[in-house]
PDB file of N, CA and C in Angstrom:
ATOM      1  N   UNK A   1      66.476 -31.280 187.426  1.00  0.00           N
ATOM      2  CA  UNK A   1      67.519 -31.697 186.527  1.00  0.00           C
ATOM      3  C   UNK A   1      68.691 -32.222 187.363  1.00  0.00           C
ATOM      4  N   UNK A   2      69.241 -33.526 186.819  1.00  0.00           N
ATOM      5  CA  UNK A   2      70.570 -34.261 187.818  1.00  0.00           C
ATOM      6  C   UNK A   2      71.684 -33.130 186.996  1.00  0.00           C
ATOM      7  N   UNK A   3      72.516 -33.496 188.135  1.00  0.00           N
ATOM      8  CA  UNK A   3      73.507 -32.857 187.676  1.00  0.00           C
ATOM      9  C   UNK A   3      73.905 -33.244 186.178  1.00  0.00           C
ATOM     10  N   UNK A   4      73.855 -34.562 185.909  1.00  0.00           N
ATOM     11  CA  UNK A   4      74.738 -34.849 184.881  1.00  0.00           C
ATOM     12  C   UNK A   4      74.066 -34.274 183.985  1.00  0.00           C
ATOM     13  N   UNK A   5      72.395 -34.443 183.550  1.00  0.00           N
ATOM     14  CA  UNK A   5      71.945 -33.695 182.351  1.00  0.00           C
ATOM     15  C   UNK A   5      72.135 -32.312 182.384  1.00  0.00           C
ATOM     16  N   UNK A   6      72.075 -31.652 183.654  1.00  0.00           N
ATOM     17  CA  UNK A   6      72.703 -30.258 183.398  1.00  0.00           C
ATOM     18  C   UNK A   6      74.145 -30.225 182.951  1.00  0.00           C
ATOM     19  N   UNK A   7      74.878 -31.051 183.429  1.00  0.00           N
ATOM     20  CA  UNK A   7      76.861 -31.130 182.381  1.00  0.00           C
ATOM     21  C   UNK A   7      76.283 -31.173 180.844  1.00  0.00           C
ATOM     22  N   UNK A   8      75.704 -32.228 180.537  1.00  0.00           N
ATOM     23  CA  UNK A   8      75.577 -32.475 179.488  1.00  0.00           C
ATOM     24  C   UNK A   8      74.684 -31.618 178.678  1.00  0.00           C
ATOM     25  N   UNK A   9      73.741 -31.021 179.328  1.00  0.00           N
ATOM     26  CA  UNK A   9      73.009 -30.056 178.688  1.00  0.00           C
ATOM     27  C   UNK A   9      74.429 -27.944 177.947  1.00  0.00           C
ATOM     28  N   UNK A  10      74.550 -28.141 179.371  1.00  0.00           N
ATOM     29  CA  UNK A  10      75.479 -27.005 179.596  1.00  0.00           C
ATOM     30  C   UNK A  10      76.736 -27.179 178.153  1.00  0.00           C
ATOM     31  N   UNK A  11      77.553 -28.254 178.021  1.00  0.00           N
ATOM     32  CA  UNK A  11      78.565 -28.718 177.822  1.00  0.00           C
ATOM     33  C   UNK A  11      78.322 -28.846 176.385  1.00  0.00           C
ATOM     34  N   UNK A  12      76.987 -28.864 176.012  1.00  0.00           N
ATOM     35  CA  UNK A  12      76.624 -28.863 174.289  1.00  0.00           C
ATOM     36  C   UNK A  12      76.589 -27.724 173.830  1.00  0.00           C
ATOM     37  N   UNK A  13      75.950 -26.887 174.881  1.00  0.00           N
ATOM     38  CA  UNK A  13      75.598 -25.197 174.817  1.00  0.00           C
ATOM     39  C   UNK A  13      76.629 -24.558 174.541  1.00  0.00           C
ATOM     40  N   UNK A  14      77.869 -25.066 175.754  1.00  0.00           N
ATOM     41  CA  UNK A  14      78.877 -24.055 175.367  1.00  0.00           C
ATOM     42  C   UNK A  14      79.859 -24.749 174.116  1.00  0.00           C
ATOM     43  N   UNK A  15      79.712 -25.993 173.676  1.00  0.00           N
ATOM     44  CA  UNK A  15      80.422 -26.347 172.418  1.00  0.00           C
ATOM     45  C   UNK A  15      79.575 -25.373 171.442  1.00  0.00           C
ATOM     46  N   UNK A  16      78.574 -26.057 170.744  1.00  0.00           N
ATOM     47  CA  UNK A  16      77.664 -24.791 170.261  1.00  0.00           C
ATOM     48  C   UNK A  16      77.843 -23.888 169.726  1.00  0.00           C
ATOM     49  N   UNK A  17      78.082 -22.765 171.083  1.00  0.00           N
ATOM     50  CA  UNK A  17      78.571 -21.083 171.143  1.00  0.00           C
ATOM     51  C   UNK A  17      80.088 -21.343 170.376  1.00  0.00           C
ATOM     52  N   UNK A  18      80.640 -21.884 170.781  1.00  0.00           N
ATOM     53  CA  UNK A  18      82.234 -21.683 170.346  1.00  0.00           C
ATOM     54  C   UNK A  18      82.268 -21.973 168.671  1.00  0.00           C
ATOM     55  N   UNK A  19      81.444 -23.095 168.156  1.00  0.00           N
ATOM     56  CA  UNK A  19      81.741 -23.340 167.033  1.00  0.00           C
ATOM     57  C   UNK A  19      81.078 -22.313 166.369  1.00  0.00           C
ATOM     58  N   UNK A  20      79.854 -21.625 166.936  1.00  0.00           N
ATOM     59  CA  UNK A  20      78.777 -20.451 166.029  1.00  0.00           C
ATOM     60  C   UNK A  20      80.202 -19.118 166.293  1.00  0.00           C
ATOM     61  N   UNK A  21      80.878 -18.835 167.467  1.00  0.00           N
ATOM     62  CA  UNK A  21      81.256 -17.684 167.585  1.00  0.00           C
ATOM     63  C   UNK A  21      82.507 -18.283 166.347  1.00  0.00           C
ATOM     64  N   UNK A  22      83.154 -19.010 166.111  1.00  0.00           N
ATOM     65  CA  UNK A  22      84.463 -19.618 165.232  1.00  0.00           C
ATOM     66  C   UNK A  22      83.986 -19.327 163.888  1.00  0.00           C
ATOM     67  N   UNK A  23      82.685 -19.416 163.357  1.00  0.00           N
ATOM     68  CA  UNK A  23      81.799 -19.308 161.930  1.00  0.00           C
ATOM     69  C   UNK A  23      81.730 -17.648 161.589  1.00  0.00           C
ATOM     70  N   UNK A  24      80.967 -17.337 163.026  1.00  0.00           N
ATOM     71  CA  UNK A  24      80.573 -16.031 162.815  1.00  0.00           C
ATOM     72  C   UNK A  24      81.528 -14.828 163.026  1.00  0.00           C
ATOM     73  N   UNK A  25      82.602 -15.131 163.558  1.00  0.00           N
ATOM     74  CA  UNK A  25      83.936 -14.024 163.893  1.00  0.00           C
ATOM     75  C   UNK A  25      84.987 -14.853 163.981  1.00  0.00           C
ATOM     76  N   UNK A  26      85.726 -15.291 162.637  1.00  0.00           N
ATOM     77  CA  UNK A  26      86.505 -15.608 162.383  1.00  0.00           C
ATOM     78  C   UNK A  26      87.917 -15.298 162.787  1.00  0.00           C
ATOM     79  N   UNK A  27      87.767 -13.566 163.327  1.00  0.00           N
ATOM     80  CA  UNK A  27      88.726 -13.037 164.008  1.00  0.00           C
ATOM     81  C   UNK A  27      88.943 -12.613 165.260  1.00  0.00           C
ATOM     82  N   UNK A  28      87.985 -13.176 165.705  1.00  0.00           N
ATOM     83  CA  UNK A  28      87.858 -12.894 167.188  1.00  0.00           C
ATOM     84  C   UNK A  28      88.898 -14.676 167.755  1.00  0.00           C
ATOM     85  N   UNK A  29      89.432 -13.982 168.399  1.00  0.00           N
ATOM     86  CA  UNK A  29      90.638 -15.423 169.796  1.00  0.00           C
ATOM     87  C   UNK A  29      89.692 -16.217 170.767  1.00  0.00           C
ATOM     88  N   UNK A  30      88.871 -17.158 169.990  1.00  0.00           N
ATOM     89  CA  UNK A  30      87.850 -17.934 170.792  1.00  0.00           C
ATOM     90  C   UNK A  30      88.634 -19.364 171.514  1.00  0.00           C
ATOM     91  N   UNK A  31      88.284 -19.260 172.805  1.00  0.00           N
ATOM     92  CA  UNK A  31      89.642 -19.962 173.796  1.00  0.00           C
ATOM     93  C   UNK A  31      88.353 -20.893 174.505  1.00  0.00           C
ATOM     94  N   UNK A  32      88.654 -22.287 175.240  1.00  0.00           N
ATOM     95  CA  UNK A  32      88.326 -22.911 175.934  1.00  0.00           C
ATOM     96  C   UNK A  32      88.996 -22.987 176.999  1.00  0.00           C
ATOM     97  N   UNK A  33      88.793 -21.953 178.148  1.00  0.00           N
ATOM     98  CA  UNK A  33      89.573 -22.233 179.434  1.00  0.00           C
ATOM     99  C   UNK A  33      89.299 -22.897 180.462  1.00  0.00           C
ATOM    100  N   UNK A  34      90.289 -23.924 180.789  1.00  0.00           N
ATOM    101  CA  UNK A  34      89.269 -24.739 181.497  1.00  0.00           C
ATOM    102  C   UNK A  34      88.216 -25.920 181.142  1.00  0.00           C
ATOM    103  N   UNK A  35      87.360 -26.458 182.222  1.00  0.00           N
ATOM    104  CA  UNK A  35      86.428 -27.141 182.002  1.00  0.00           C
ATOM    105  C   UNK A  35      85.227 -26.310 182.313  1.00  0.00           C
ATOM    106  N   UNK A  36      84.535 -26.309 181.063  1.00  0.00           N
ATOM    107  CA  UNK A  36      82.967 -25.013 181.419  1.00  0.00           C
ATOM    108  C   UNK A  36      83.394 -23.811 181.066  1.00  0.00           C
ATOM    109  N   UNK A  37      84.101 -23.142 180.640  1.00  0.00           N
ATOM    110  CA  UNK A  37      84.456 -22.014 180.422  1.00  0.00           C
ATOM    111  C   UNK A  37      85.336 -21.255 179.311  1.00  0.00           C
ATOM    112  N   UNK A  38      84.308 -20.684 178.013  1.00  0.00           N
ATOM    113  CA  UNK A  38      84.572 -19.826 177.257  1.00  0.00           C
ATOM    114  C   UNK A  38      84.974 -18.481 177.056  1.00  0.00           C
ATOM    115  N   UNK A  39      86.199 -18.146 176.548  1.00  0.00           N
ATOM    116  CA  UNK A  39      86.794 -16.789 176.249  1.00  0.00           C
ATOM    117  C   UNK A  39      86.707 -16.517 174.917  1.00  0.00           C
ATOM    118  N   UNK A  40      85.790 -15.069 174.853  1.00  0.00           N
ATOM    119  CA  UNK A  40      86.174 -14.346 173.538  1.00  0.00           C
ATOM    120  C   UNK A  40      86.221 -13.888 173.368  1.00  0.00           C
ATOM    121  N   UNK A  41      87.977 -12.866 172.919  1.00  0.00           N
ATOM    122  CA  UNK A  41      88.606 -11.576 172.722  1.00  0.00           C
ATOM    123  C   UNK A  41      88.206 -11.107 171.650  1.00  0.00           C
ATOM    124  N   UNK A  42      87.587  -9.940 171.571  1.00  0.00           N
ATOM    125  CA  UNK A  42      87.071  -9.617 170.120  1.00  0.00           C
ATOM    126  C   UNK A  42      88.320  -8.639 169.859  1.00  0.00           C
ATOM    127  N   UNK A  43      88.199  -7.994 168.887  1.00  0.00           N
ATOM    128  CA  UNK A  43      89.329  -7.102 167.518  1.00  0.00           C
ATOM    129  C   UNK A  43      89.735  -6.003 168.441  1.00  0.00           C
ATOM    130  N   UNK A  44      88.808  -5.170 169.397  1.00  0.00           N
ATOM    131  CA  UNK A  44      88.956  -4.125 170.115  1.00  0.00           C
ATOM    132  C   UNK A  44      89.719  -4.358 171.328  1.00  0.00           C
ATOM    133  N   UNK A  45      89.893  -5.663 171.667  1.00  0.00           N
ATOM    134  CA  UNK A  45      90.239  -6.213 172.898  1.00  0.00           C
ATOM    135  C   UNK A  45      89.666  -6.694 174.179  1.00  0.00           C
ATOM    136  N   UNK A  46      88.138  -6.395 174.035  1.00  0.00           N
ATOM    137  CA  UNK A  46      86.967  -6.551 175.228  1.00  0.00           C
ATOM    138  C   UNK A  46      86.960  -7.994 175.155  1.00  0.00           C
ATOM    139  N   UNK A  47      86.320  -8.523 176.286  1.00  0.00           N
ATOM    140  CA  UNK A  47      86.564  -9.948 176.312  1.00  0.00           C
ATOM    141  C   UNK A  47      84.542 -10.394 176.440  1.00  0.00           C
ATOM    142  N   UNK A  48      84.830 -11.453 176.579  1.00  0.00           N
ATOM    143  CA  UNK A  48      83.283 -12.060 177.037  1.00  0.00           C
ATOM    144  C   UNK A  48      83.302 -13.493 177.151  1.00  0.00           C
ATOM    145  N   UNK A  49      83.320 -13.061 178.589  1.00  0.00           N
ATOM    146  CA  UNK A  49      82.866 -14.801 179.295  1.00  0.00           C
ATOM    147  C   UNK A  49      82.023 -15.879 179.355  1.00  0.00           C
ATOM    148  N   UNK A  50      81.755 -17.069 179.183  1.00  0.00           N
ATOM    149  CA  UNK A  50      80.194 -17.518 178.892  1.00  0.00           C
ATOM    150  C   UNK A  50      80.931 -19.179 179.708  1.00  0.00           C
ATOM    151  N   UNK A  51      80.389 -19.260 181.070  1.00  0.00           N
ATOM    152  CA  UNK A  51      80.831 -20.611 181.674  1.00  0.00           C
ATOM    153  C   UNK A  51      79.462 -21.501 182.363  1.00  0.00           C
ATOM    154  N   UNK A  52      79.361 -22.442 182.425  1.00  0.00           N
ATOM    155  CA  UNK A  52      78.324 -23.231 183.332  1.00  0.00           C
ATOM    156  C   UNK A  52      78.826 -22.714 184.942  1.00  0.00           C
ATOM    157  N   UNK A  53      77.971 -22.791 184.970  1.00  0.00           N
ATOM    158  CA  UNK A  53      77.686 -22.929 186.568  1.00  0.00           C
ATOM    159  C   UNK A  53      76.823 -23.805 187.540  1.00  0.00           C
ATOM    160  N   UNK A  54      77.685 -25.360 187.898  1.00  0.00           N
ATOM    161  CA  UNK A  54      76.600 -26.326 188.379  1.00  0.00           C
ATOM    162  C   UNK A  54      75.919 -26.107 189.259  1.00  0.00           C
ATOM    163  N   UNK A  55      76.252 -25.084 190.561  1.00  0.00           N
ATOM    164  CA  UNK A  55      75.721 -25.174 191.591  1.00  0.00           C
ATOM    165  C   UNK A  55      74.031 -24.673 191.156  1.00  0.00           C
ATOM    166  N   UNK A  56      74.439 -23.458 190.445  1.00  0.00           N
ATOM    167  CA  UNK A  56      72.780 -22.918 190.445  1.00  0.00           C
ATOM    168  C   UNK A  56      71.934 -23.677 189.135  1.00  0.00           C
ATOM    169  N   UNK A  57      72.982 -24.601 188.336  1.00  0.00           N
ATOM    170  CA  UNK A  57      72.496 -25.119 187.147  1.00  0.00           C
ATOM    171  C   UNK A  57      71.884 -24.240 186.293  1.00  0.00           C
ATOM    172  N   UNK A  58      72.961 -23.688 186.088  1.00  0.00           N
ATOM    173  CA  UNK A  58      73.232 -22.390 185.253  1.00  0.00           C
ATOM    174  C   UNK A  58      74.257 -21.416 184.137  1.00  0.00           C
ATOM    175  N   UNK A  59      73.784 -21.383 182.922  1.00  0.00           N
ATOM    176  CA  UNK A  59      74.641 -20.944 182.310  1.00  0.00           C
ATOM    177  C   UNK A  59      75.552 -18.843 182.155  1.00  0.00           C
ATOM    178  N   UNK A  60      76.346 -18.577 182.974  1.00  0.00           N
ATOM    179  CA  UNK A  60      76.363 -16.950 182.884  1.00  0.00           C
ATOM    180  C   UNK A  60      77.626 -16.911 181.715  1.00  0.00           C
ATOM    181  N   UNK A  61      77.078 -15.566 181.722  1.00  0.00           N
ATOM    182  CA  UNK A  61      77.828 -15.253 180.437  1.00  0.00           C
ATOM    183  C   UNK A  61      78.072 -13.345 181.182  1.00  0.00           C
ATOM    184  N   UNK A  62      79.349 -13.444 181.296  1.00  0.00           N
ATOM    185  CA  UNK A  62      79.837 -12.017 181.563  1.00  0.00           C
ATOM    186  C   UNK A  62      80.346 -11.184 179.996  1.00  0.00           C
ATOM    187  N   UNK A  63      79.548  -9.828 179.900  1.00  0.00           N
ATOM    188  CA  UNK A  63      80.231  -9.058 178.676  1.00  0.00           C
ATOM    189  C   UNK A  63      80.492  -7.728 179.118  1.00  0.00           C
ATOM    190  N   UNK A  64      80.685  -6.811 178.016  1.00  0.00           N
ATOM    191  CA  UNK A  64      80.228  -5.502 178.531  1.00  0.00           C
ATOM    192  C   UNK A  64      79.753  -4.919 179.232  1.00  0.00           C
ATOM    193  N   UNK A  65      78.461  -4.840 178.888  1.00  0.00           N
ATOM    194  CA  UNK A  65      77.242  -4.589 179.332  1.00  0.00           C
ATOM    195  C   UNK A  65      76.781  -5.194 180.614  1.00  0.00           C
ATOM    196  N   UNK A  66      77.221  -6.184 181.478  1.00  0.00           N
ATOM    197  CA  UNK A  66      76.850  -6.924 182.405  1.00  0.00           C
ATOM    198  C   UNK A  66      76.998  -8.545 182.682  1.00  0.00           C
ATOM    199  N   UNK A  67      75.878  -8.885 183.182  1.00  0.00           N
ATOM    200  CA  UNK A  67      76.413 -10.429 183.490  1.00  0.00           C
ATOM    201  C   UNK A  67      74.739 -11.041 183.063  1.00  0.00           C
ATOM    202  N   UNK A  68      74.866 -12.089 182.677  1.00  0.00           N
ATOM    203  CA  UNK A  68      73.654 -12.601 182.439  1.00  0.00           C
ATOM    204  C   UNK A  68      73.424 -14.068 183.024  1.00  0.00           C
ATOM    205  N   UNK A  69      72.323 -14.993 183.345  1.00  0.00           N
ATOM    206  CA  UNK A  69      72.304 -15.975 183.789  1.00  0.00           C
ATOM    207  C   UNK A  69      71.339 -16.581 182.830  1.00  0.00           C
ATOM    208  N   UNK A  70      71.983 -17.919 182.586  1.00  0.00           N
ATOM    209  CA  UNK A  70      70.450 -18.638 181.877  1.00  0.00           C
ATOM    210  C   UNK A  70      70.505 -19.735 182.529  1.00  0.00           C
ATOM    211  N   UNK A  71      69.047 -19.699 182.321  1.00  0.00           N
ATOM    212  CA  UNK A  71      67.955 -21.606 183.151  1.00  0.00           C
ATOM    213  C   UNK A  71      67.767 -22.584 182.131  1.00  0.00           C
ATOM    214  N   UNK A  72      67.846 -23.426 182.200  1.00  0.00           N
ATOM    215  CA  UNK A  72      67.469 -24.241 180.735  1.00  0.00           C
ATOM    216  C   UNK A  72      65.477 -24.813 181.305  1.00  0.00           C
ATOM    217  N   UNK A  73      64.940 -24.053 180.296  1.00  0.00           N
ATOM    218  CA  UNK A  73      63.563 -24.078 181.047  1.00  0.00           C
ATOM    219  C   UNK A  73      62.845 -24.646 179.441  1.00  0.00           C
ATOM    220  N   UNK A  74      61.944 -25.562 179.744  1.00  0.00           N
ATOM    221  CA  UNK A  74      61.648 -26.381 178.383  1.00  0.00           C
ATOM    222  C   UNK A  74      62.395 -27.104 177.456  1.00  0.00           C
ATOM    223  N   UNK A  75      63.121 -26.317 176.665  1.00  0.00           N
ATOM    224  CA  UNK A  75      63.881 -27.292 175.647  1.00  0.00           C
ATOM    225  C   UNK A  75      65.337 -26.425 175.384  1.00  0.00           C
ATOM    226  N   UNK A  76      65.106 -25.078 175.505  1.00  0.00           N
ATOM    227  CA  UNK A  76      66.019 -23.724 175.705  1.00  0.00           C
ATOM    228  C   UNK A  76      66.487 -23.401 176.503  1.00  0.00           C
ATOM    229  N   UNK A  77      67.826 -22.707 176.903  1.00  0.00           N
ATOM    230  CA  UNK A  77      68.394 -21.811 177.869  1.00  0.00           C
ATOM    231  C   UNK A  77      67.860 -20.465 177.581  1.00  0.00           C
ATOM    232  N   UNK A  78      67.012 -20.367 178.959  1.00  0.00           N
ATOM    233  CA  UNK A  78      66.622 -18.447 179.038  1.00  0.00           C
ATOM    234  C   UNK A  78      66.968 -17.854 179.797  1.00  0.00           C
ATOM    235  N   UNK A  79      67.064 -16.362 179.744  1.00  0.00           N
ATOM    236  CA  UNK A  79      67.560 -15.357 180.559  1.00  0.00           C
ATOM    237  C   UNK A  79      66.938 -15.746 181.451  1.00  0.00           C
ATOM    238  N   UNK A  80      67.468 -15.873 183.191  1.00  0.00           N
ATOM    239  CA  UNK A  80      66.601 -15.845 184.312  1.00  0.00           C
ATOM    240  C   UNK A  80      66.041 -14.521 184.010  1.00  0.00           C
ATOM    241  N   UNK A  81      66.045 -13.030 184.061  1.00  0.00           N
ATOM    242  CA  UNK A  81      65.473 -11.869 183.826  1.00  0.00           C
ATOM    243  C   UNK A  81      64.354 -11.476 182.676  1.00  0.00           C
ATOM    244  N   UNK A  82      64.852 -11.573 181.335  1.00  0.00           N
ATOM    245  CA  UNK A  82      63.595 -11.157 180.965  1.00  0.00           C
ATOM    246  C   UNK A  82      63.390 -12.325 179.790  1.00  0.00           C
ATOM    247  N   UNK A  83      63.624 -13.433 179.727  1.00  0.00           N
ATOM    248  CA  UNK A  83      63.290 -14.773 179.073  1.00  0.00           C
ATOM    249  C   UNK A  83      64.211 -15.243 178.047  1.00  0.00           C
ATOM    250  N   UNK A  84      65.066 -14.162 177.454  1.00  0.00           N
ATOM    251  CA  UNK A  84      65.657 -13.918 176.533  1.00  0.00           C
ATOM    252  C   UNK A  84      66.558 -15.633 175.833  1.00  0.00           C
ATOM    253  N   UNK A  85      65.788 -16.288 174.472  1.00  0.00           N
ATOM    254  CA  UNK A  85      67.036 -17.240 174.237  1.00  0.00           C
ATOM    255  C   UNK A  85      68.553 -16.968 174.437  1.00  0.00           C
ATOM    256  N   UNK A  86      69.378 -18.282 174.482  1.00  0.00           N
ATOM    257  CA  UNK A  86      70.959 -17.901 175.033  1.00  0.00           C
ATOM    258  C   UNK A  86      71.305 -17.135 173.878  1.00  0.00           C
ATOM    259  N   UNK A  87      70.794 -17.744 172.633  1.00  0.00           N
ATOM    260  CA  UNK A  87      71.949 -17.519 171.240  1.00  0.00           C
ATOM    261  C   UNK A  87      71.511 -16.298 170.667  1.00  0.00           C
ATOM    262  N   UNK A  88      70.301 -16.177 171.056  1.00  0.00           N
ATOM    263  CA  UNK A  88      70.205 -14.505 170.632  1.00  0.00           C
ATOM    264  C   UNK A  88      70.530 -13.444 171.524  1.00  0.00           C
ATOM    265  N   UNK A  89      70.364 -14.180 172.468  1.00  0.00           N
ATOM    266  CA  UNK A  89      71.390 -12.553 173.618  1.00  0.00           C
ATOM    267  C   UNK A  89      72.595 -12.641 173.570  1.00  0.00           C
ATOM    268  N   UNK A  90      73.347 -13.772 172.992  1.00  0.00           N
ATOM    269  CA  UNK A  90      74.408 -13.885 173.418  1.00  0.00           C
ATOM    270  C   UNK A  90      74.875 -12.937 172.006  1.00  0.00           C
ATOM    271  N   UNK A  91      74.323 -13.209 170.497  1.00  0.00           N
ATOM    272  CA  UNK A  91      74.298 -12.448 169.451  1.00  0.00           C
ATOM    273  C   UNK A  91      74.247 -11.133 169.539  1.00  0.00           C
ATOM    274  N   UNK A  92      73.231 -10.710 170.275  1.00  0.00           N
ATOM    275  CA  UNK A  92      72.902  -9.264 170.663  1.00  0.00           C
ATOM    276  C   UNK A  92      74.170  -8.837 171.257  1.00  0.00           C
ATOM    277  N   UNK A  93      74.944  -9.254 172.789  1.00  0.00           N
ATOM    278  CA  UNK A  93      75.945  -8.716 172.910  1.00  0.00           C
ATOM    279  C   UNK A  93      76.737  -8.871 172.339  1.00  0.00           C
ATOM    280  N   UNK A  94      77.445  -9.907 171.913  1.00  0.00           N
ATOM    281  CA  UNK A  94      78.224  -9.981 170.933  1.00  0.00           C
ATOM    282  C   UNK A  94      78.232  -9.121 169.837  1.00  0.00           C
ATOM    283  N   UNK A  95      77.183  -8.545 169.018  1.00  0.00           N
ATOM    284  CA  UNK A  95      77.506  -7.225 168.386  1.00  0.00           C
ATOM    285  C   UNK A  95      77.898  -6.292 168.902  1.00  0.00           C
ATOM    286  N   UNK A  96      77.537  -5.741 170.158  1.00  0.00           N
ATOM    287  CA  UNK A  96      77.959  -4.844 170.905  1.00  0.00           C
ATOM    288  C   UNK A  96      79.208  -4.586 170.975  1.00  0.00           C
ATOM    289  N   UNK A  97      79.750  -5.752 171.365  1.00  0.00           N
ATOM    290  CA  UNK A  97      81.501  -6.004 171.257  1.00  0.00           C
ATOM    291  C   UNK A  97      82.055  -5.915 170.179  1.00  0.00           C
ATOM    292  N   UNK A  98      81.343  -6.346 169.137  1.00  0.00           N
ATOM    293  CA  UNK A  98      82.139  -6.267 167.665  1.00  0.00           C
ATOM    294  C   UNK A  98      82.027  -5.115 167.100  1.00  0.00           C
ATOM    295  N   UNK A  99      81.208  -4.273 167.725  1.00  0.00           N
ATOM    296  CA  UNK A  99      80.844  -3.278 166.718  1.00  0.00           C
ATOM    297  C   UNK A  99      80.001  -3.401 165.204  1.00  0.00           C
ATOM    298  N   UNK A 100      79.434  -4.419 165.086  1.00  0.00           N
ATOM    299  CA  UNK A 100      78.757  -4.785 163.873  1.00  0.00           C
ATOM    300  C   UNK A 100      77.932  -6.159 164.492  1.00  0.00           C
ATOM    301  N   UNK A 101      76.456  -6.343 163.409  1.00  0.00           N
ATOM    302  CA  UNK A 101      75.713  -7.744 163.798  1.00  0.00           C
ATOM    303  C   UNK A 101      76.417  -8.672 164.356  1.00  0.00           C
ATOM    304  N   UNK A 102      76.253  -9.397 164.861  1.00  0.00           N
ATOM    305  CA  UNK A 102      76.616 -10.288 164.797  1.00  0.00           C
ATOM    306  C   UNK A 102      75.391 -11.825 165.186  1.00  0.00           C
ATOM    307  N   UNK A 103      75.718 -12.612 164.192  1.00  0.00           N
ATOM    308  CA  UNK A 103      74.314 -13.579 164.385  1.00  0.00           C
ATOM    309  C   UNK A 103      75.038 -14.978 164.586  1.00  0.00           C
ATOM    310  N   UNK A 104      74.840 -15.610 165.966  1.00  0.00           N
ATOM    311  CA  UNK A 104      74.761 -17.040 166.265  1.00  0.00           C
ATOM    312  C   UNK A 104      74.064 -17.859 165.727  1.00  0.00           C
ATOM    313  N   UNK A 105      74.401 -19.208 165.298  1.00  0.00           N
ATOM    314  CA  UNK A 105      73.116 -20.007 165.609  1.00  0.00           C
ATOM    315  C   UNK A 105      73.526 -21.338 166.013  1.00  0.00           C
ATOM    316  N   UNK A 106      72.595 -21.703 166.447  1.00  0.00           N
ATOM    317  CA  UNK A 106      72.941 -22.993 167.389  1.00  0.00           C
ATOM    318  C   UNK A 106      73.034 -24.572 166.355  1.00  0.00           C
ATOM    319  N   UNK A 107      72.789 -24.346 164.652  1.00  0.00           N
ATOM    320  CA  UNK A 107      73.151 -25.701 164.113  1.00  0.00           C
ATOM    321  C   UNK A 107      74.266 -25.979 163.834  1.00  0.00           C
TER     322      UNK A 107
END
């Protein structure tokens, strides 16, 4: 992958996330810091990071619970670790943080 389709791949992903996290937690302080890099303060105050990363052409996402990396492998971003789609792990933690479901989706 050239760099640029990884910008451009990355750069949809994290628009995406922001508009699903803006739908789905209306009250959560969803911030664009930067170029590549998403903030979102949930109600409790925990944060969760989700930025590209060109060098490894890679999307991480720091939460709670840890740090995660995704590959864009086929048509999807997956967990480098255990395959996991972005928008459902990213859902998965994201409840964690909210304290309740919480469901992404990428349309």
């Amino acid at each position: 992958m050239t760099e640029s389709e990884f910008e451009n791949l990355a750069g949809g992903a994290l628009a995406a996330l922001e508009r699903a996290f803006e739908a789905a937690l209306p009250d959560a302080d969803v911030q664009t810091k930067g170029s590549g890099v998403l903030e979102i303060e949930f109600e409790d105050g925990s944060k969760m990071i989700i930025n590209r990363h060109g060098a490894a052409r890679e999307i991480w996402v720091a939460a709670r619970s840890g740090g995660f990396h995704f590959r864009y492998e086929g048509d999807k971003w997956r967990d480098t670790r255990d395959g996991a789609e972005l928008f459902a792990a990213v859902s998965r933690l994201a409840s964690m943080h909210a304290g309740a479901p919480v469901v992404l989706s990428a349309a």
